[in-house]
C-alpha atoms as a PDB file:
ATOM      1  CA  UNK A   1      -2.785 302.465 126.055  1.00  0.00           C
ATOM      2  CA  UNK A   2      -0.485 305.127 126.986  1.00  0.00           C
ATOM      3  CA  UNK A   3      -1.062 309.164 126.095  1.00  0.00           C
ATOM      4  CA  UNK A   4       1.747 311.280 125.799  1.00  0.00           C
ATOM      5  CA  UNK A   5       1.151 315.216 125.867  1.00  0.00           C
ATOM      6  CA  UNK A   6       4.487 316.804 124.556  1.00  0.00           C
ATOM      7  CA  UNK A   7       5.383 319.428 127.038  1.00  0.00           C
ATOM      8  CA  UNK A   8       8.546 321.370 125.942  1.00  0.00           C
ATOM      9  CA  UNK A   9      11.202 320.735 123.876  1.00  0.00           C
ATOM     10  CA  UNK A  10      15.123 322.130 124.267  1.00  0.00           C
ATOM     11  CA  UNK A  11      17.830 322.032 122.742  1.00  0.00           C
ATOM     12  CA  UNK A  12      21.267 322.784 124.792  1.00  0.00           C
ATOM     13  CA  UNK A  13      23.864 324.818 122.953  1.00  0.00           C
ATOM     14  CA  UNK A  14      26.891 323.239 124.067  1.00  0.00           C
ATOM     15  CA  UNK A  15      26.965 319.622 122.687  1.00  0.00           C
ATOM     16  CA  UNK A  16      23.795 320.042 121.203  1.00  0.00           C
ATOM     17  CA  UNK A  17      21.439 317.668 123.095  1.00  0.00           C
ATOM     18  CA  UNK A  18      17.828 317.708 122.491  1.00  0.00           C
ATOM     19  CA  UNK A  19      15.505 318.026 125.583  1.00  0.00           C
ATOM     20  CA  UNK A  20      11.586 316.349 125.517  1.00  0.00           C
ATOM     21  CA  UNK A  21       9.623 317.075 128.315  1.00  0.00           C
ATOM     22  CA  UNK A  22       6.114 314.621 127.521  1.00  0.00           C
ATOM     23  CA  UNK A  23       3.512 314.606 129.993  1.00  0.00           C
ATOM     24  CA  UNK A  24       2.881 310.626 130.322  1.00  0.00           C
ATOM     25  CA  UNK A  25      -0.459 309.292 131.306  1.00  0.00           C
ATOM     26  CA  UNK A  26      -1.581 305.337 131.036  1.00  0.00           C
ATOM     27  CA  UNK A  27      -5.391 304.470 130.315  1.00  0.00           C
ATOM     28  CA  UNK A  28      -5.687 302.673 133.602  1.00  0.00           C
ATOM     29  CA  UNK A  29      -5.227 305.910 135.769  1.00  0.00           C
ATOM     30  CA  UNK A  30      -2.788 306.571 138.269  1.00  0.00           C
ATOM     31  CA  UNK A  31      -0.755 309.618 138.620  1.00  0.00           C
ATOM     32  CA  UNK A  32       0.274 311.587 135.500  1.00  0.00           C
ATOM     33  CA  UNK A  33       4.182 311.127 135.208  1.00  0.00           C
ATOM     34  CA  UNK A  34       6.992 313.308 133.119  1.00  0.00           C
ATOM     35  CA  UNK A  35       9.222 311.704 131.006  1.00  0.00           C
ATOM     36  CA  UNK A  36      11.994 313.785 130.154  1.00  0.00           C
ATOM     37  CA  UNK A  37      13.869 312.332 126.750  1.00  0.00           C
ATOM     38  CA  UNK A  38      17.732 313.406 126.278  1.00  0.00           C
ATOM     39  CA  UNK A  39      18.895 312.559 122.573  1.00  0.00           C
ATOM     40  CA  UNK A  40      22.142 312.782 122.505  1.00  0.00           C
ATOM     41  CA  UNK A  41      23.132 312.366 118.363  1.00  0.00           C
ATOM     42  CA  UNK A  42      21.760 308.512 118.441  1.00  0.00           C
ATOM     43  CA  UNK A  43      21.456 307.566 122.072  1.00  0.00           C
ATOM     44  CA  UNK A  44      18.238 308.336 124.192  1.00  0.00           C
ATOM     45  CA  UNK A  45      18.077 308.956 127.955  1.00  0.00           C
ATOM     46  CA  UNK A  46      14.701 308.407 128.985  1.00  0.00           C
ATOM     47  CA  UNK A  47      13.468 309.045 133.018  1.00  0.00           C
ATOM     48  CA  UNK A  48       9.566 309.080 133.954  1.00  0.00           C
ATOM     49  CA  UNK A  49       9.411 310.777 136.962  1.00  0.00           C
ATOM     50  CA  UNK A  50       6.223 311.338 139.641  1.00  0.00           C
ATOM     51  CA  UNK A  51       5.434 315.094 140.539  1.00  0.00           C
ATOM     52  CA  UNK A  52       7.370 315.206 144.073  1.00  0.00           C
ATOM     53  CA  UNK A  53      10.674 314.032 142.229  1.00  0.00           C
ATOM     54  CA  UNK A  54       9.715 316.810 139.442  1.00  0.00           C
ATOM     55  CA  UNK A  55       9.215 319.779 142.019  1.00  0.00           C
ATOM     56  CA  UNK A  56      12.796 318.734 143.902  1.00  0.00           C
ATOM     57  CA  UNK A  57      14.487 318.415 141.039  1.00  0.00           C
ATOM     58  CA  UNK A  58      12.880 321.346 139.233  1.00  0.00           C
ATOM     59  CA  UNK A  59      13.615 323.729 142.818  1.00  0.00           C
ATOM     60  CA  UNK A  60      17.396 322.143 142.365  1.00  0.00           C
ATOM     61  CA  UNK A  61      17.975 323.366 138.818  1.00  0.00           C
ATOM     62  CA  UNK A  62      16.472 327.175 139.603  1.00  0.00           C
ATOM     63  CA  UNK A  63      18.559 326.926 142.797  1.00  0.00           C
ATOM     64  CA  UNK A  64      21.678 326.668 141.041  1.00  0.00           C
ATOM     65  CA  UNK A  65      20.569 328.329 138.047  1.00  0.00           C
ATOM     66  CA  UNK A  66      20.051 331.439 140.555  1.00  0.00           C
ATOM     67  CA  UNK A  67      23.661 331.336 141.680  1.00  0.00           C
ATOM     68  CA  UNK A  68      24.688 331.839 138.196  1.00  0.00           C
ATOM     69  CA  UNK A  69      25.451 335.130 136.608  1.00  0.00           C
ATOM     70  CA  UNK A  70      23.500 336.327 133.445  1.00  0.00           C
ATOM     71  CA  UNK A  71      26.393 335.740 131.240  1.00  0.00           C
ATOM     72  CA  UNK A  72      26.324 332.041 132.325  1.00  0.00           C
ATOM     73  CA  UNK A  73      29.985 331.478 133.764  1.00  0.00           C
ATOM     74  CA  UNK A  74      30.350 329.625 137.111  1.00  0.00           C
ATOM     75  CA  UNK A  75      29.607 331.651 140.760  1.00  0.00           C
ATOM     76  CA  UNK A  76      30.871 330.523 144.213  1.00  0.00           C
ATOM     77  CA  UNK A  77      28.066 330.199 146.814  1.00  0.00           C
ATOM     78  CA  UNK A  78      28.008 332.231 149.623  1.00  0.00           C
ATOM     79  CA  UNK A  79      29.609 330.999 152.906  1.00  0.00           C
ATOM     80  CA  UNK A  80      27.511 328.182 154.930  1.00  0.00           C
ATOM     81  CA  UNK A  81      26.339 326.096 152.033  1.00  0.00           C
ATOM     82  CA  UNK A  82      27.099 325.143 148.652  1.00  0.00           C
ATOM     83  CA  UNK A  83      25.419 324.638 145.553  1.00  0.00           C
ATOM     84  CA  UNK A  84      25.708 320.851 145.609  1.00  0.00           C
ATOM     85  CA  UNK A  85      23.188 321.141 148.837  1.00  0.00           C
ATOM     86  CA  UNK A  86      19.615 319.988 148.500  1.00  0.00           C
END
């Protein structure tokens, strides 16, 4: 048997897709994973993802979310790397 914790829920307001974030864990044991759900009108993108993939990805998004301004429109890096490093 499987328990799923919702976590957070989104919703993105250009195009409208709706963001789960479900904290999975199976009755056997085992690390907990995070399945993030994309609905996107009636198609689903699921990924279950271990907590080392969660923290890079996670540190990836706030990276480039950092380089943004507060009104949202795009922002060059500064010279010697780019946002597209990791």
């Amino acid at each position: 048997m499987v328990q799923i914790t919702p976590l957070e829920r989104l919703r993105v307001p250009i195009g409208g897709q709706e963001i789960q974030l479900q904290q999975v864990d199976h009755e056997a044991g085992g690390m907990s994973m995070l399945r993030i759900r994309i609905r996107e009108r009636s198609r689903f993108t699921v990924f279950d993802i271990d907590p080392l993939t969660a923290r890079q990805w996670g540190a990836a998004m706030t990276r480039w979310a950092q380089l943004q301004p507060e009104t949202g429109g795009p922002v060059r890096p500064a010279a010697g790397g780019s946002a597209g490093d990791v």
